[in-house]
N, C-alpha and C. Protein backbone atom coordinates (compact mmCIF):
# COMPACT_ATOMS: atom_id res chain seq x y z
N UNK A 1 0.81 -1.21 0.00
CA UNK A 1 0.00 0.00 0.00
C UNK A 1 0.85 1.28 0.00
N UNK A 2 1.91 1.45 0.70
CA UNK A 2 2.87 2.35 0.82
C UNK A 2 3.39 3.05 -0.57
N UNK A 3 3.49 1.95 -1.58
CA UNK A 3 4.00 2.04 -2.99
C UNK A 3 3.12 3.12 -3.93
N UNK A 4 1.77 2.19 -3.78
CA UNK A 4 0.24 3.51 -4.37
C UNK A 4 0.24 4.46 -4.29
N UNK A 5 0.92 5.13 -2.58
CA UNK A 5 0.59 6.34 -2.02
C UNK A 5 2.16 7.09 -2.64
N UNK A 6 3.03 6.19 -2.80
CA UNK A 6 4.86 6.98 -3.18
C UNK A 6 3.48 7.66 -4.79
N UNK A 7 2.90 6.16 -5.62
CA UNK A 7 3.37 6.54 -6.84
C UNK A 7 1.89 7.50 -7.73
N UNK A 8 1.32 8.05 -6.55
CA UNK A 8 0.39 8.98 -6.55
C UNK A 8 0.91 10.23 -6.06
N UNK A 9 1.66 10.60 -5.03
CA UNK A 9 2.49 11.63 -5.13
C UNK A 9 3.38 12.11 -6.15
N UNK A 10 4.31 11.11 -6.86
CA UNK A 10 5.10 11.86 -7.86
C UNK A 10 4.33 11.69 -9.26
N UNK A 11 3.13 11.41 -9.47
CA UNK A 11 2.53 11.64 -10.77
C UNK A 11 1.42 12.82 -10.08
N UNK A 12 1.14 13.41 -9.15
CA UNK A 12 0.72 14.52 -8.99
C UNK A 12 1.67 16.12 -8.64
N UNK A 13 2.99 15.57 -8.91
CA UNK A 13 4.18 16.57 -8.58
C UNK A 13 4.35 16.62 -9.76
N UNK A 14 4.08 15.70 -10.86
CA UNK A 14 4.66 15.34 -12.13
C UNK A 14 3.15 16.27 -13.15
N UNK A 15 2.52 16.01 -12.85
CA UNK A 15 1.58 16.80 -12.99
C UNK A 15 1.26 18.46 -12.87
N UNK A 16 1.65 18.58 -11.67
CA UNK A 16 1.88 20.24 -10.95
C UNK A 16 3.02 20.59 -12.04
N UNK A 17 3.78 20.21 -12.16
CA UNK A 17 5.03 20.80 -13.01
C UNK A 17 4.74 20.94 -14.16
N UNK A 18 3.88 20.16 -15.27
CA UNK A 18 3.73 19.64 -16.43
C UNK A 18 2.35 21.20 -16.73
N UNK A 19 1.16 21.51 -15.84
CA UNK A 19 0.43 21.81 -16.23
C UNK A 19 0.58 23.23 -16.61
N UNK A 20 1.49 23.88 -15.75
CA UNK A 20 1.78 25.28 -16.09
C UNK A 20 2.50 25.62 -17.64
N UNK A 21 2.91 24.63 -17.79
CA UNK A 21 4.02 24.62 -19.24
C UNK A 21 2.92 24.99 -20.11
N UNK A 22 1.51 24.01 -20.39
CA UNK A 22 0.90 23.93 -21.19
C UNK A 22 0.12 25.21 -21.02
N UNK A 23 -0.30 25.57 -20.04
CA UNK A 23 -1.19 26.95 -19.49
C UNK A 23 -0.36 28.33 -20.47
N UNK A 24 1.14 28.20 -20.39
CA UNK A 24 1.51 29.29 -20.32
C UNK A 24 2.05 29.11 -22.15
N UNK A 25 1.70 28.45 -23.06
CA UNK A 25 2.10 28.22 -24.20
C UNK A 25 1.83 29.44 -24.91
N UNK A 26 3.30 30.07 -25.58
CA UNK A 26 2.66 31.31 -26.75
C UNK A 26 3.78 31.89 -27.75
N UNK A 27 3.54 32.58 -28.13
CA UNK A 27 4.43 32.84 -29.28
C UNK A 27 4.43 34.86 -29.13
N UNK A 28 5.52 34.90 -29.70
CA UNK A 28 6.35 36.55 -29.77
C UNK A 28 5.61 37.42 -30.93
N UNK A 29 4.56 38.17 -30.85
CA UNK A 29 4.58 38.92 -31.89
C UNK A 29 4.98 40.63 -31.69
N UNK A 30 5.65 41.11 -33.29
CA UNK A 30 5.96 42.18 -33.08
C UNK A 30 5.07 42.54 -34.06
N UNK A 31 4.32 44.20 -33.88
CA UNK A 31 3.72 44.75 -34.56
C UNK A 31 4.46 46.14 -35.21
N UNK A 32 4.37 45.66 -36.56
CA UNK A 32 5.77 47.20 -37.35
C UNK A 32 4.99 47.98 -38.29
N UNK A 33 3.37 48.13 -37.83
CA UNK A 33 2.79 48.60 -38.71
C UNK A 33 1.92 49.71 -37.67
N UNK A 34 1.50 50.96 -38.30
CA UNK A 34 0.24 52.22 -37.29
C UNK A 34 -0.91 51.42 -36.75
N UNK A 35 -1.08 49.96 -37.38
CA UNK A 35 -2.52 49.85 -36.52
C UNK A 35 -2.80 48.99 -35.29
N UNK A 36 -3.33 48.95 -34.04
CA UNK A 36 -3.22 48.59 -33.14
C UNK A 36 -4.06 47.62 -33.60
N UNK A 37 -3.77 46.13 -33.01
CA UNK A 37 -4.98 45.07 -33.35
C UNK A 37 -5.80 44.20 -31.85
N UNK A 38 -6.84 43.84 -32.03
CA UNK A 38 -7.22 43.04 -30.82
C UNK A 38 -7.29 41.66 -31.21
N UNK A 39 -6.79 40.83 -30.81
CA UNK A 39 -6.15 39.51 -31.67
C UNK A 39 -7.03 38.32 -30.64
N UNK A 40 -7.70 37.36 -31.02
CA UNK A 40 -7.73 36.72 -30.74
C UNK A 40 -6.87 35.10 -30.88
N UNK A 41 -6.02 34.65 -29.97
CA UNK A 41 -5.51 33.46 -30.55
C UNK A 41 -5.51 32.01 -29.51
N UNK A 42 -5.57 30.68 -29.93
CA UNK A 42 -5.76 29.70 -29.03
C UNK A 42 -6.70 29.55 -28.47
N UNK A 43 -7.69 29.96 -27.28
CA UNK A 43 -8.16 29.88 -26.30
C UNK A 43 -8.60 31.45 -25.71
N UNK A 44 -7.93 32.34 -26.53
CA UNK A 44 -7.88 33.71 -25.83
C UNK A 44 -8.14 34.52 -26.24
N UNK A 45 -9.45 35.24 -26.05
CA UNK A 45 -9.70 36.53 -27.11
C UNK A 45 -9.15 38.04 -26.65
N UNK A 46 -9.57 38.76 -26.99
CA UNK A 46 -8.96 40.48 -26.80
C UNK A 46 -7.92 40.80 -25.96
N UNK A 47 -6.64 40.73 -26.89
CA UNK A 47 -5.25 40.28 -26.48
C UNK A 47 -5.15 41.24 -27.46
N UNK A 48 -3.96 42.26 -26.89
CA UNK A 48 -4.07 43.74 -27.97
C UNK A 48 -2.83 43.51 -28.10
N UNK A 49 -2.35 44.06 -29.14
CA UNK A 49 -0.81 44.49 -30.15
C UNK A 49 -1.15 45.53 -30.80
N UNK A 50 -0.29 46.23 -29.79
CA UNK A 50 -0.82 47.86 -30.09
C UNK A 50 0.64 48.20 -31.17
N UNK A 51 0.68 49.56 -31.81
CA UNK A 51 1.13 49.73 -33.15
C UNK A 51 3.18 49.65 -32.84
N UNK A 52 3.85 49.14 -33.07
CA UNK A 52 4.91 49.40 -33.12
C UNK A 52 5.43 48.69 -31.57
N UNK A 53 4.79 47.87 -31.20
CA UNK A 53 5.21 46.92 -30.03
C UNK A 53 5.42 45.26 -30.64
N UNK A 54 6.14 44.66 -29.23
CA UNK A 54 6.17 43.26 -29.20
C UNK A 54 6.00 42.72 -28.13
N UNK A 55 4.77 41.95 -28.13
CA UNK A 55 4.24 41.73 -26.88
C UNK A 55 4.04 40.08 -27.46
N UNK A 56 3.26 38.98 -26.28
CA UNK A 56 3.38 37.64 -26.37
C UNK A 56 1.84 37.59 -26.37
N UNK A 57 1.49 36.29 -27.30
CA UNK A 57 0.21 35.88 -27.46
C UNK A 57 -0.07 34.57 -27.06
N UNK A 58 -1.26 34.05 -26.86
CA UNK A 58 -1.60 32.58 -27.10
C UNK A 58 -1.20 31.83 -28.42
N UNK A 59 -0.82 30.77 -28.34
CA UNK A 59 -0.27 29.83 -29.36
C UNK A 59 -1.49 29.59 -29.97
N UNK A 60 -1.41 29.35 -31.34
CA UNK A 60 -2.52 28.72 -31.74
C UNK A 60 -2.91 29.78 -33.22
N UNK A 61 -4.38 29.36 -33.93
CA UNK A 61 -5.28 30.07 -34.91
C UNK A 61 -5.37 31.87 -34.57
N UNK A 62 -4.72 32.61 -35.07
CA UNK A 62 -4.58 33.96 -34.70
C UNK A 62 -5.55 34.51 -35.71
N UNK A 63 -6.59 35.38 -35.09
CA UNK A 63 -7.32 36.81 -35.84
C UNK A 63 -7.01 37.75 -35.40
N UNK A 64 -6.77 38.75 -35.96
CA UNK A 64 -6.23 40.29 -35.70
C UNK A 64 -7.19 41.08 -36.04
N UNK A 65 -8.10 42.03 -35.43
CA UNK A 65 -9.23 43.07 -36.31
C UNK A 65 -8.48 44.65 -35.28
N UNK A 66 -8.43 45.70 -36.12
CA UNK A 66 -7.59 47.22 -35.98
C UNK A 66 -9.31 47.90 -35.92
N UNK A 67 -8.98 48.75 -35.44
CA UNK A 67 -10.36 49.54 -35.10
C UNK A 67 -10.80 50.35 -36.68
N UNK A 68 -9.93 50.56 -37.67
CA UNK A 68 -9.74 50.90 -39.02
C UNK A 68 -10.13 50.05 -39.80
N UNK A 69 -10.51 48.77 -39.04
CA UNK A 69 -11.38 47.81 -39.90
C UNK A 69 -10.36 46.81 -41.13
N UNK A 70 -8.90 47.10 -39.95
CA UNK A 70 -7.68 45.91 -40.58
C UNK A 70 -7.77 44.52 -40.71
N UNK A 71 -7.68 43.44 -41.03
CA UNK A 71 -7.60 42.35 -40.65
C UNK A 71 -5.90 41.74 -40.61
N UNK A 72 -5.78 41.11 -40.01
CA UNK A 72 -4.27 39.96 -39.72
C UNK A 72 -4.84 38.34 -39.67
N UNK A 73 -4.18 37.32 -40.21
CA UNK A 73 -4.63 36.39 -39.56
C UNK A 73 -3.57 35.41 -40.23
N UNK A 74 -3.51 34.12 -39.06
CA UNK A 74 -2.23 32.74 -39.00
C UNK A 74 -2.46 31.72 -38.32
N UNK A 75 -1.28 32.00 -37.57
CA UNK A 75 -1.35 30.35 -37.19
C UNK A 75 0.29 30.53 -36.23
N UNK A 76 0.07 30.12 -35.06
CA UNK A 76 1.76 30.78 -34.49
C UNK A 76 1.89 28.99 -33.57
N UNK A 77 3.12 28.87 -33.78
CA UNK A 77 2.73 27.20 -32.40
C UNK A 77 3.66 28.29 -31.01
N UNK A 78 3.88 27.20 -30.12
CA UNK A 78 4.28 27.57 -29.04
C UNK A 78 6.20 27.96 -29.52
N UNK A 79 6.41 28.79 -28.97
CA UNK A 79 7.88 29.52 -29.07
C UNK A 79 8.10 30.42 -30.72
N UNK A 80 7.27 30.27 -31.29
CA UNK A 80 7.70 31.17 -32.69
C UNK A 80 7.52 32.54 -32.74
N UNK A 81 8.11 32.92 -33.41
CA UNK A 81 8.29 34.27 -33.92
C UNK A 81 7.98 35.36 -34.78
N UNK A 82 6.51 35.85 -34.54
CA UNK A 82 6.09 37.02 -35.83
C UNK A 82 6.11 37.89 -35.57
N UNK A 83 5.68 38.70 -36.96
CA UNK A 83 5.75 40.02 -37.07
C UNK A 83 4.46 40.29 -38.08
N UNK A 84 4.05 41.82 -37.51
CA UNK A 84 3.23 42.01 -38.66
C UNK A 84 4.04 43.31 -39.37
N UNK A 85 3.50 43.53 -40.57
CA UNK A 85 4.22 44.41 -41.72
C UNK A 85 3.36 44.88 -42.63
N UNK A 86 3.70 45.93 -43.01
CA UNK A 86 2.53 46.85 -43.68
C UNK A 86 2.49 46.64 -44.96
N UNK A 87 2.75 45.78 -46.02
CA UNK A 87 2.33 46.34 -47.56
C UNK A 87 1.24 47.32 -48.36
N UNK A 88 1.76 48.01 -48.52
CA UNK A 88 0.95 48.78 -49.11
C UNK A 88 -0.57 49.05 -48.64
N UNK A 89 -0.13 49.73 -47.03
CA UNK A 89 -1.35 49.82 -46.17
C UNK A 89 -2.47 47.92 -45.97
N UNK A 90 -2.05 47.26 -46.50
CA UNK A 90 -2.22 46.06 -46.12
C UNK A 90 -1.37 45.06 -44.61
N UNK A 91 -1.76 44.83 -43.76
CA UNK A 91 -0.76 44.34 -42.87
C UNK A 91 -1.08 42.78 -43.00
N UNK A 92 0.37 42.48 -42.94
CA UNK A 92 0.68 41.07 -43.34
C UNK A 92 1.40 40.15 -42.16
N UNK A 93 0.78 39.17 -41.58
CA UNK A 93 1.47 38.25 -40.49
C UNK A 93 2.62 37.53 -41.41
N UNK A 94 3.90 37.46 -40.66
CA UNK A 94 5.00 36.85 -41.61
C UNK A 94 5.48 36.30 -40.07
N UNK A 95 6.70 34.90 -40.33
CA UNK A 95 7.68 34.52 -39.44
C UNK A 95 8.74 35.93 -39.44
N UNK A 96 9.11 36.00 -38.14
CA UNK A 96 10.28 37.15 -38.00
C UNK A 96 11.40 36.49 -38.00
């Protein structure tokens, strides 16, 4: 019985450690364009990237809408790296 109780403790320590990793999953975006966006991504909606910052998002299916009636949109996994960029008053999600 002693064994149950060891091997229920370290798969709930194993657990405690494991769950924050997944909680805290996201990716780097930098915004290099005037329009501020409210982005929904993963799990998480109105998550702002305001104009000429780099701030961290939820991993996952990204929408971007700018109060100017911009759109952005991707796809980021956990640890990657974007940017958005202006073409020709068009803003474009790219890898940075």
């Amino acid at each position: 019985m002693p064994m149950s109780r060891l091997m229920i403790a370290v798969l709930a320590a194993g657990s405690a450690l494991v769950a924050p990793r997944l909680a805290a999953a996201s990716c780097s975006i930098h915004n290099d364009t005037n329009y501020s966006f409210t982005v929904e991504s993963g799990n998480t909606s109105n998550q702002s990237v305001g104009s000429h910052t780099q701030t961290s998002i939820a991993a996952g299916k990204i929408v971007g809408r700018s109060k100017e009636g911009k759109t952005v949109g991707g796809f980021c996994k956990d640890g990657d790296s974007l940017e958005i960029k202006d073409d020709h008053g068009v803003p474009v999600l790219m890898p940075k």
